[in-house]
Protein backbone atom coordinates (compact mmCIF):
# COMPACT_ATOMS: atom_id res chain seq x y z
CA UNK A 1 26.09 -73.30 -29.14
CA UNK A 2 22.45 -71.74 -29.80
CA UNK A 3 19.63 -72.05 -27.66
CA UNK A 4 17.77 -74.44 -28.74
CA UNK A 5 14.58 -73.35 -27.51
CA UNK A 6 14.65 -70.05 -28.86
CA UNK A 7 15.78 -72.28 -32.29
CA UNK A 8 11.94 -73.48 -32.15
CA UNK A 9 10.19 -70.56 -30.71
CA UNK A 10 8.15 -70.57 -33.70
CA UNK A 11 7.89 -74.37 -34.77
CA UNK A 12 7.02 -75.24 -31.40
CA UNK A 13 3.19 -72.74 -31.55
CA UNK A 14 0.57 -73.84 -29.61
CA UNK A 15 -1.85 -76.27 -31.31
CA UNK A 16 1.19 -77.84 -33.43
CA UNK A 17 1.34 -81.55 -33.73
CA UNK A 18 4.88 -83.09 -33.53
CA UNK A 19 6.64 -86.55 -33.48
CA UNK A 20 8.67 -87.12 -30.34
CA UNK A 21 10.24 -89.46 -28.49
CA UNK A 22 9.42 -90.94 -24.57
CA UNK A 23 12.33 -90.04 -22.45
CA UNK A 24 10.77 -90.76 -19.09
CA UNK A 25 8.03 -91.83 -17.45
CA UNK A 26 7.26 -89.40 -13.84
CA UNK A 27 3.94 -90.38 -11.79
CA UNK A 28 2.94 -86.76 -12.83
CA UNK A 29 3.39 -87.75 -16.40
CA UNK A 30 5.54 -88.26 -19.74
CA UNK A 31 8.34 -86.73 -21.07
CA UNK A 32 8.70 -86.36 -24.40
CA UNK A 33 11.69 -85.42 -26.44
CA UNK A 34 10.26 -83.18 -29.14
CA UNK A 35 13.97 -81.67 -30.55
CA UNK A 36 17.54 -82.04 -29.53
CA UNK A 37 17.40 -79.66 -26.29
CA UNK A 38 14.17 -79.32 -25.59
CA UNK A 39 11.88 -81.91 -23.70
CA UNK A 40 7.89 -81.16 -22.71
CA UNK A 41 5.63 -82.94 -20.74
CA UNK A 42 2.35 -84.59 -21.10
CA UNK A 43 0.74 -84.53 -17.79
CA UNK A 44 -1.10 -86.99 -16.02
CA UNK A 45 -0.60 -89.29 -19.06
CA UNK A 46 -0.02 -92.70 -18.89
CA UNK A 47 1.01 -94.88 -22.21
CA UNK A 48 4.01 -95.73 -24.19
CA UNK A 49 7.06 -96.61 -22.90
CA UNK A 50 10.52 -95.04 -23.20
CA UNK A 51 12.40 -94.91 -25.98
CA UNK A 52 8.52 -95.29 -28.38
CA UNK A 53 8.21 -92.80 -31.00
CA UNK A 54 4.91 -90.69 -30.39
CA UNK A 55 2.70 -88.06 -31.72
CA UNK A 56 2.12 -85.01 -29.27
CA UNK A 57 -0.17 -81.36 -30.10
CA UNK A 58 1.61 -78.26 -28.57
CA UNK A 59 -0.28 -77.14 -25.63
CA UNK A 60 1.82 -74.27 -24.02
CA UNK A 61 5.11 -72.71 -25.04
CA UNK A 62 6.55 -70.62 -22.20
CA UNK A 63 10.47 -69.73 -23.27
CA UNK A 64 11.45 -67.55 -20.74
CA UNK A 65 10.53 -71.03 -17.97
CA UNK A 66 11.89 -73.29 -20.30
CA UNK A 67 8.44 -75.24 -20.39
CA UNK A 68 6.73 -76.89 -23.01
CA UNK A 69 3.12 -78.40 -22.35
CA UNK A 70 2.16 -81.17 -24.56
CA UNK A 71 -0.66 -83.47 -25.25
CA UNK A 72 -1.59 -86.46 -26.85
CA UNK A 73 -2.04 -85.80 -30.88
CA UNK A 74 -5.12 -87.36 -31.76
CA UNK A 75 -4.21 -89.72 -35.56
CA UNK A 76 -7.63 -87.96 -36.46
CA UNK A 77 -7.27 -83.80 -37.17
């Protein structure tokens, strides 16, 4: 099976807005599900709950650690 985050290396750039989904809720912050395999984190955020569809901007993309930094997308560009 492929790695999926090599898969989205490129569609998951820095400053990229995306629609994921709230997997979990951490007192550090929220995880979002962003693709199938590959999960980033919006820290310190509180908001919506799991399972709620949500739009996040691409923050940091760091393949070789597996970790994806995310932030709130703002509905105004």
């Amino acid at each position: 099976m492929p790695d999926p985050w090599r898969a989205y290396v490129d569609v998951l750039a820095p400053g990229r807005v995306h629609t994921g989904t709230v997997e979990r809720i951490v007192p550090f912050g929220v995880f979002v599900r962003v693709a199938v395999g590959v999960t980033g984190l919006v820290h310190g955020a509180a908001g919506p709950a799991v399972g709620e569809r949500v739009r996040v901007r691409v923050t940091e993309f760091d393949l070789a650690a597996r970790r994806l930094g995310l932030t709130w997308a703002q509905d105004r560009e």
